[in-house]
Protein backbone atom coordinates (compact mmCIF):
# COMPACT_ATOMS: atom_id res chain seq x y z
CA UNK A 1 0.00 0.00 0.00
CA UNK A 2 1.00 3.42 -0.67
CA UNK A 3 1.58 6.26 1.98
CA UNK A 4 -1.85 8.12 1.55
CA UNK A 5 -3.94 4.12 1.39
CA UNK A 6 -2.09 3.68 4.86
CA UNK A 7 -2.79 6.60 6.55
CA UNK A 8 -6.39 5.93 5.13
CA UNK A 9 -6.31 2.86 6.78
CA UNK A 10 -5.01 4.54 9.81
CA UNK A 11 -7.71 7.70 9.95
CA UNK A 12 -10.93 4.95 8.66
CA UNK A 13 -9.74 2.92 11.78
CA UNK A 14 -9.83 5.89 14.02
CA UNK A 15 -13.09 6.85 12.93
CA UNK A 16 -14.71 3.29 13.62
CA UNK A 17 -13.44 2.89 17.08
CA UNK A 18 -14.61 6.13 18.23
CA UNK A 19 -17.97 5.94 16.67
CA UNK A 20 -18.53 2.58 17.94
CA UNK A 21 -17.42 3.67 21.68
CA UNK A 22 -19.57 6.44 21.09
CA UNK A 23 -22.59 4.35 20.51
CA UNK A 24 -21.25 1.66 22.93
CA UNK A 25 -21.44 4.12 26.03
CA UNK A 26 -24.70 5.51 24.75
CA UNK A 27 -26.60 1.71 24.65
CA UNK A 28 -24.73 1.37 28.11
CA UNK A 29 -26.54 4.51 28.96
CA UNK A 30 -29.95 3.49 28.07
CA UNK A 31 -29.51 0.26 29.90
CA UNK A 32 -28.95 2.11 32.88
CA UNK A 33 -31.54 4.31 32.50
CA UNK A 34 -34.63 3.35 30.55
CA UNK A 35 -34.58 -0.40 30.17
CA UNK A 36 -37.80 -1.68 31.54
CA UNK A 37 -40.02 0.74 29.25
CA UNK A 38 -37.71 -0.32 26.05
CA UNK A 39 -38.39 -3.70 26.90
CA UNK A 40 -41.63 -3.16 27.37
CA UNK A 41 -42.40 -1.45 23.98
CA UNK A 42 -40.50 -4.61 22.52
CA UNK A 43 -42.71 -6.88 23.51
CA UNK A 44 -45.62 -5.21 21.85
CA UNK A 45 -43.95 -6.49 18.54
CA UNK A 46 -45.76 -9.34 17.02
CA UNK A 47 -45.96 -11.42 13.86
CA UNK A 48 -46.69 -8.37 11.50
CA UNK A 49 -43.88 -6.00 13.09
CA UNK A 50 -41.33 -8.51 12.46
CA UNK A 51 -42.78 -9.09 8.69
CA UNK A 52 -42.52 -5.28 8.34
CA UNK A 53 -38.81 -4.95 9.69
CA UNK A 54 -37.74 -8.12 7.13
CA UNK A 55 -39.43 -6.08 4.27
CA UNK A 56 -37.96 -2.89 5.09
CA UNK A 57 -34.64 -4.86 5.63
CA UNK A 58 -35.04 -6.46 2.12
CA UNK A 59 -35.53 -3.24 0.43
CA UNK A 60 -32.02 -2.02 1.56
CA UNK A 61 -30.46 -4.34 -0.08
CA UNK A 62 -31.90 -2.11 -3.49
CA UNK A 63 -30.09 1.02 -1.38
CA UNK A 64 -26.48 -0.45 -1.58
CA UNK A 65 -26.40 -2.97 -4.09
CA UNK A 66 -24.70 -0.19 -6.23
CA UNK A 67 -26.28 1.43 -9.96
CA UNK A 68 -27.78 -1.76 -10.61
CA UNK A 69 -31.20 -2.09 -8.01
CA UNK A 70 -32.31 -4.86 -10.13
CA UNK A 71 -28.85 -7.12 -9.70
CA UNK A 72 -29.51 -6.14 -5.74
CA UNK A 73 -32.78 -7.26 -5.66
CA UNK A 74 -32.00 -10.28 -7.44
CA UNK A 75 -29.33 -11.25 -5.14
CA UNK A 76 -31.62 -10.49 -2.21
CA UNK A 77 -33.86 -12.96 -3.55
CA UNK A 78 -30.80 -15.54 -3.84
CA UNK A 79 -30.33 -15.17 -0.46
CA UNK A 80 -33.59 -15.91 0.22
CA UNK A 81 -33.53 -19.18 -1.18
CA UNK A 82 -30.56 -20.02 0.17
CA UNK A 83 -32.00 -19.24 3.65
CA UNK A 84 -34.46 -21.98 2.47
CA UNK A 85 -32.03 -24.77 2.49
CA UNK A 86 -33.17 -27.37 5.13
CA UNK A 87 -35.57 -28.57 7.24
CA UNK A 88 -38.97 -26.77 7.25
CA UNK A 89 -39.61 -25.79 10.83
CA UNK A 90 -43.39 -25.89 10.56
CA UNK A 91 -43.90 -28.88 8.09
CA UNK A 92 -40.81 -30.72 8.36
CA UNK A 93 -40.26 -31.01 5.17
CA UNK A 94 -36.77 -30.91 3.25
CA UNK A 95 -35.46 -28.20 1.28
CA UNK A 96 -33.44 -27.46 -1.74
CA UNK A 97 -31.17 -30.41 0.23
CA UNK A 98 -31.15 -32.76 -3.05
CA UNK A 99 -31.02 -35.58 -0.85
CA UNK A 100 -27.98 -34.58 0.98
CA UNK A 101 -28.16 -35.17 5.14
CA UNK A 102 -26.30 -32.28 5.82
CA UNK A 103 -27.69 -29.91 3.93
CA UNK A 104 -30.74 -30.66 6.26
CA UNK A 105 -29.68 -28.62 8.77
CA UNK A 106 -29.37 -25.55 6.53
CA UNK A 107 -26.35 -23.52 6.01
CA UNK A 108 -25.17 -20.76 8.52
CA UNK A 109 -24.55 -17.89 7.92
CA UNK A 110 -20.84 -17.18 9.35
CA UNK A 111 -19.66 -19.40 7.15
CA UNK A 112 -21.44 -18.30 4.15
CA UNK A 113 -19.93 -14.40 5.23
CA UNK A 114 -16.52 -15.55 5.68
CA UNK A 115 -16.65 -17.13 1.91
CA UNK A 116 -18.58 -14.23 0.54
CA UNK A 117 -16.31 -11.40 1.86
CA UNK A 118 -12.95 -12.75 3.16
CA UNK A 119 -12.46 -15.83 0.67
CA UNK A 120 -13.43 -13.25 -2.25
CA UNK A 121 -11.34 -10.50 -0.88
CA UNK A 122 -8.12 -13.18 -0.58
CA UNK A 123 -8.58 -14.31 -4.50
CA UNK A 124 -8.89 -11.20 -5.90
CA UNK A 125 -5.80 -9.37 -4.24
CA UNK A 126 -3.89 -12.97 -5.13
CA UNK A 127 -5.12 -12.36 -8.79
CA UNK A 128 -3.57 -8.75 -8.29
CA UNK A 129 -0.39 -9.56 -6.49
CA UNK A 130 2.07 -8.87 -9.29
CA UNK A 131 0.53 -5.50 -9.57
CA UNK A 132 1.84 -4.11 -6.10
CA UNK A 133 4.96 -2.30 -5.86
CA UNK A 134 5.42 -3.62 -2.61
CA UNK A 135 7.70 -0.45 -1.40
CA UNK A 136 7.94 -0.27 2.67
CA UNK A 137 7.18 2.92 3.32
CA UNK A 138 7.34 4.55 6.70
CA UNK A 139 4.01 4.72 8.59
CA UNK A 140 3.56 8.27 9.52
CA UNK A 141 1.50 8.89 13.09
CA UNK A 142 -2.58 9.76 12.36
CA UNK A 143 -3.89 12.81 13.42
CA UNK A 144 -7.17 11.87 13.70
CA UNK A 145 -8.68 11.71 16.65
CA UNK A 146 -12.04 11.38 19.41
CA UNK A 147 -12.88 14.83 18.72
CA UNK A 148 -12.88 14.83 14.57
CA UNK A 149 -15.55 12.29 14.63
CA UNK A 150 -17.85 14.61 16.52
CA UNK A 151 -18.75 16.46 13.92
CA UNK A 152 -20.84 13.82 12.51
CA UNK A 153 -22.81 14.06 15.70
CA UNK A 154 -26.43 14.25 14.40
CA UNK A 155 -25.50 10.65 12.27
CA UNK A 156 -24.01 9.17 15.22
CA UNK A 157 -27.36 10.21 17.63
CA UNK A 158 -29.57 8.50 14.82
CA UNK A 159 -27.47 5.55 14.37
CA UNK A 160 -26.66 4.95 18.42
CA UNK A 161 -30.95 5.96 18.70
CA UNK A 162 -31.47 2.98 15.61
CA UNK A 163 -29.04 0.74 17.40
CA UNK A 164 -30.46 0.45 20.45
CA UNK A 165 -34.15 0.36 19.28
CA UNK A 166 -33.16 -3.28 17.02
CA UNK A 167 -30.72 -4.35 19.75
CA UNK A 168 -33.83 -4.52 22.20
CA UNK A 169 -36.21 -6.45 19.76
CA UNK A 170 -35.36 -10.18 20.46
CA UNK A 171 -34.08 -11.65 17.62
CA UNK A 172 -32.59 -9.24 15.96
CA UNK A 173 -28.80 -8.17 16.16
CA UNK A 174 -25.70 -6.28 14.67
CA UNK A 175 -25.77 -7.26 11.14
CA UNK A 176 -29.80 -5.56 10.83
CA UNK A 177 -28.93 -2.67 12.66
CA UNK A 178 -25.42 -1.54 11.04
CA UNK A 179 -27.51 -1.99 7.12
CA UNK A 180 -30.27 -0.01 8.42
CA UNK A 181 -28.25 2.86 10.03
CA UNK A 182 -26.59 2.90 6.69
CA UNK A 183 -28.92 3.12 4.84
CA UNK A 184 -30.61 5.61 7.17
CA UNK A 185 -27.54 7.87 6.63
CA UNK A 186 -27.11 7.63 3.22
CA UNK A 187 -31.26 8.95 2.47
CA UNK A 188 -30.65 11.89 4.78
CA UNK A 189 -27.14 12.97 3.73
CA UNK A 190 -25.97 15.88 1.46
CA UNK A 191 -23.51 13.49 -0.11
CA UNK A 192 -24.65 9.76 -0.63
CA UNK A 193 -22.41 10.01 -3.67
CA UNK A 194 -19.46 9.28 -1.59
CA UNK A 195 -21.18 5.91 0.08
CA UNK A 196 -19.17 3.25 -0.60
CA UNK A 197 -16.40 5.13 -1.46
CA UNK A 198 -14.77 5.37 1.85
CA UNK A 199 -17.02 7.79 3.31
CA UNK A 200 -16.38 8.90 7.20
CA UNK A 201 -20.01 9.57 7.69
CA UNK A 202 -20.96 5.76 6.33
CA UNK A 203 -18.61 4.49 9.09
CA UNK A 204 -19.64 6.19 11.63
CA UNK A 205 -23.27 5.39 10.87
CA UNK A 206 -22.97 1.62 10.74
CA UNK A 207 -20.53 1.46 13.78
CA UNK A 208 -22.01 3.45 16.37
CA UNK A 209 -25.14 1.67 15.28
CA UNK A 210 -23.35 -2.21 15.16
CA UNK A 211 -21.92 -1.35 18.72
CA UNK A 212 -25.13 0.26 20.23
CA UNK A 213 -26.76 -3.10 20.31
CA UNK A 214 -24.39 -4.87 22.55
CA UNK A 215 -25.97 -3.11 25.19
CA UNK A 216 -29.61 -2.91 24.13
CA UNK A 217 -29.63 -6.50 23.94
CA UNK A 218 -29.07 -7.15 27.75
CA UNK A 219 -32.78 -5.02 28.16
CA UNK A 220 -35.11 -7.63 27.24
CA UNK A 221 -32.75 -10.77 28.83
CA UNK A 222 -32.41 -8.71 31.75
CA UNK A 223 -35.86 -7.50 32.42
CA UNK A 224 -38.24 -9.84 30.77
CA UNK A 225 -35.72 -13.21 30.57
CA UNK A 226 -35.71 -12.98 26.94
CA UNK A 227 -32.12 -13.21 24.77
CA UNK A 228 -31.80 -10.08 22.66
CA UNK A 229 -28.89 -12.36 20.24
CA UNK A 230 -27.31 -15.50 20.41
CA UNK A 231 -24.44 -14.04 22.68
CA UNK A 232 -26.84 -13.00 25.61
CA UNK A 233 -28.78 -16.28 24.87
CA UNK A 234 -25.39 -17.57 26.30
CA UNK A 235 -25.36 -15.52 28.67
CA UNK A 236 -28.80 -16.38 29.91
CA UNK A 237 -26.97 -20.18 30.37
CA UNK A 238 -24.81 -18.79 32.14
CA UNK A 239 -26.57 -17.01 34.56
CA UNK A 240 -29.24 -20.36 34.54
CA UNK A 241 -25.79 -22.16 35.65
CA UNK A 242 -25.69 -19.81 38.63
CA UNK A 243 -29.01 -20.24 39.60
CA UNK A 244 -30.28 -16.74 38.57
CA UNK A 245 -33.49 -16.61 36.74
CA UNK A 246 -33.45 -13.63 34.42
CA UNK A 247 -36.62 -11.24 34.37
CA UNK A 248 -38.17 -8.76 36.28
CA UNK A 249 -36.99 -10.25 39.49
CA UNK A 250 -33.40 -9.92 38.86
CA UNK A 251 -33.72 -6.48 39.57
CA UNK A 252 -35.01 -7.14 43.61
CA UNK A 253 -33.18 -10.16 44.31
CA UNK A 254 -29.90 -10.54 42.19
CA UNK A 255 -28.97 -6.49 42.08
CA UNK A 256 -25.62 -6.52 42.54
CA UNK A 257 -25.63 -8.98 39.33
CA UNK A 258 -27.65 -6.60 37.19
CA UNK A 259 -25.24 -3.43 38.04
CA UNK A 260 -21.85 -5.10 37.97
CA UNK A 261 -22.99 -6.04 34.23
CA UNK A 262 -24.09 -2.92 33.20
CA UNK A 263 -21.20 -1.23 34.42
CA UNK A 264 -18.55 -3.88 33.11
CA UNK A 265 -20.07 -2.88 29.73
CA UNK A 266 -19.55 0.88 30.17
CA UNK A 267 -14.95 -0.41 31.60
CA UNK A 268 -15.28 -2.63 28.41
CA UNK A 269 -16.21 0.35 25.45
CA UNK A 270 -13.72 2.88 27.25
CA UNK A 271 -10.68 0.18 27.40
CA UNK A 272 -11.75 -0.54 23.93
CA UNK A 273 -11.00 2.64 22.85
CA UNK A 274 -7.86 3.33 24.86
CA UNK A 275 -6.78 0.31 23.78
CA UNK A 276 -7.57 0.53 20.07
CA UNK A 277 -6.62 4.43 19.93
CA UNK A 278 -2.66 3.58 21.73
CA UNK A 279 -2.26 -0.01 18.75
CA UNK A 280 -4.08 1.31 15.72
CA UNK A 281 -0.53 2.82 14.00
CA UNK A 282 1.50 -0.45 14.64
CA UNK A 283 -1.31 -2.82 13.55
CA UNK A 284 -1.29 -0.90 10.06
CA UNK A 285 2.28 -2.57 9.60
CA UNK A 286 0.47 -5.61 9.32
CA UNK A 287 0.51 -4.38 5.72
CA UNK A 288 4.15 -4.72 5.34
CA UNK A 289 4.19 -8.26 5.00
CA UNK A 290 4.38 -10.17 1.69
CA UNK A 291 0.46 -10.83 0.82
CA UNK A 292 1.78 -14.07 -0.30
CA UNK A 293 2.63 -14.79 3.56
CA UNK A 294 -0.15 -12.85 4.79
CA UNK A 295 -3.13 -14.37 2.74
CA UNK A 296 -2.13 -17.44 3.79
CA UNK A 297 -2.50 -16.56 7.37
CA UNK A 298 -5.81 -15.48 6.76
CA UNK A 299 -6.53 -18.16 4.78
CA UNK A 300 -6.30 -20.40 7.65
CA UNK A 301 -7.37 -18.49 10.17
CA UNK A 302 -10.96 -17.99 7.49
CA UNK A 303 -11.06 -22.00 7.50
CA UNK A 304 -10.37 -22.41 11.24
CA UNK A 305 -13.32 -19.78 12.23
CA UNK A 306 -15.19 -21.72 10.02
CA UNK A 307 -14.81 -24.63 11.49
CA UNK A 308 -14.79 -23.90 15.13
CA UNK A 309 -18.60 -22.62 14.47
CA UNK A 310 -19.75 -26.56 14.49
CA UNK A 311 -16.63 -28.45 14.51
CA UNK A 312 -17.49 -29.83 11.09
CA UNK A 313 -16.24 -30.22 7.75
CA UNK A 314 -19.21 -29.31 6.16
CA UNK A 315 -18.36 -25.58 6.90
CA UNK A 316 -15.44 -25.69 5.80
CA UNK A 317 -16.68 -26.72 2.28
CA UNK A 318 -19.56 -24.34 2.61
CA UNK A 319 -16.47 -21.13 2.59
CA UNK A 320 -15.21 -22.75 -0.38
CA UNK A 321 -18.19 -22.95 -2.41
CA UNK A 322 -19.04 -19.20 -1.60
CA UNK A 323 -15.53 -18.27 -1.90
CA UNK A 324 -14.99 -19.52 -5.31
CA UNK A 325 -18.88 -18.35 -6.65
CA UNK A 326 -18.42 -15.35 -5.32
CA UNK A 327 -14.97 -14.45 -7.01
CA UNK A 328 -15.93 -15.69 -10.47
CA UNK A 329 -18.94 -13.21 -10.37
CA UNK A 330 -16.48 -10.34 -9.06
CA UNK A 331 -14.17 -11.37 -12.21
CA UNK A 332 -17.07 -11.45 -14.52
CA UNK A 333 -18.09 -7.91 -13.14
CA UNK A 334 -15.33 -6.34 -12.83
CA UNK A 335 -14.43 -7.62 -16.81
CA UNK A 336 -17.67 -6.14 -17.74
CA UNK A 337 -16.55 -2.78 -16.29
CA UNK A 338 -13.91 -2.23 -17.89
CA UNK A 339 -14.85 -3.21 -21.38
């Protein structure tokens, strides 16, 4: 990478950690403050609430699917039938497995991320490996700090707001609310031309919302017993291993439980950003290494996450398949563009 891509690097990194601490400490906030009438709205969402939030969540994918709305709304339908594959949980009857046993059991969707983004990423900067000049150059200190990101404070208020309104829906998580901030941001903002070309304010939107439901999802486990995402679903064992019952007892009898959590959250996002502020500039020389060496770290680090999901091979095929579908269609595209 070039001087300017690194310090781009550098500054984009800044940016995300302080917008997600910023929307971090503001979920922790609302957990302190306001968490049994959040939950309590929450559970007023039914069967058509959810139906409406899948639509709406559907119809982003026309947002940032690029010029081409058509192409994203045809691979939002893909998705859909992939989502298909398995077991039918009303009827019980098998889908799309073409008699294979474990496709029954449907395919997850780390894995299918990890092939779609990671494997994609790893073959296409392989394909363009003998186009690097591969100079060292000296990585210069960024500038950017807590403060610049500020002034993107109405985005981050919407996005924290948006975070911790899908983080306290059960069932929901980070993935819905970062697309939806996004998209949020990009309607509203005087230059959605520069979304998805490394624009500051489409960082900030999807990671003070992404890190605004880590917090929000502790208000419905914590006040009504309910798991907000499958990480406080394991924390709910957890606490069930203690003998607490999670709900609106918790509160009365288990207290000092309740706060200590809440407040670990709030030590958690500011260490996170002392942390991530003082090793941002030396993990950027990460890009010094030969990409020869360092896709093949990520390579197996890709297949190892992967497999630690299930402990199965299947998974491990699953990245593959993605992986390799995925970067023919980014040839093919990218082909297209240029002729």
């Amino acid at each position: 990478l070039s001087r300017r891509q690194r310090q781009m690097c550098i500054r984009d990194s800044h940016v995300a950690l302080s917008a997600s601490t910023i929307g971090g400490l503001f979920s922790c906030a609302v957990l302190l403050f306001a968490a049994p009438p959040i939950a309590s709205f929450a559970l007023k969402f039914g069967p058509a609430e959810y139906f409406a939030l899948a639509l709406f969540g559907l119809t982003i994918i026309a947002s940032v699917g690029g010029k081409s709305q058509i192409k994203g709304l045809l691979m939002g339908f893909v998705g859909l039938l992939i989502s298909c594959i398995g077991i039918d949980p009303m009827d019980g009857v098998s889908r799309f497995t073409f008699g294979i046993n474990r496709m029954e059991g449907g395919i997850d969707t780390i894995p299918v991320l990890i092939g779609l983004f990671a494997i994609t990423e790893i073959m296409a900067k392989a394909r363009d490996m003998n186009k690097a000049t591969g100079t060292a150059v000296k990585v210069e200190k960024e500038k950017t700090r807590f403060r610049d990101v500020l002034k993107y404070k109405m985005v981050l208020l919407k996005s924290s707001i948006l975070g911790v309104f899908i983080g306290a829906v059960p069932g929901t998580g980070a993935a819905i609310s970062s697309f939806l901030a996004y998209n949020e941001a990009k309607r509203t903002s005087k230059h959605p031309e520069e979304y998805g070309h490394g624009s500051e304010e489409a960082v900030v939107a999807s990671e003070s919302a992404n890190n605004a439901v880590t917090g929000a999802t502790l208000i419905p486990l914590l006040t009504l017993g309910i798991p907000g995402d499958t990480n406080t679903a394991v924390l709910l064992g957890a606490l069930t291993m203690q003998g607490i019952a999670a709900g609106p007892q918790l509160f009365t009898q288990h207290g000092e439980w309740v706060y200590t959590i809440m407040l670990g959250l709030i030590v958690v996002n500011v260490f996170m950003y002392i942390l991530g502020s003082g090793f941002t500039r030396f993990y950027a020389h990460i890009t010094r290494i030969p990409y020869e060496i360092l896709a093949a770290i990520v390579l197996t680090f890709c297949i190892a996450g992967a497999y630690s999901t299930n402990n199965r091979m299947y998974d491990i095929y699953i990245i593959l398949i993605f992986g390799i579908v995925a970067s023919v269609s980014y040839t093919h595209l990218r082909a297209h563009e240029t002729e």
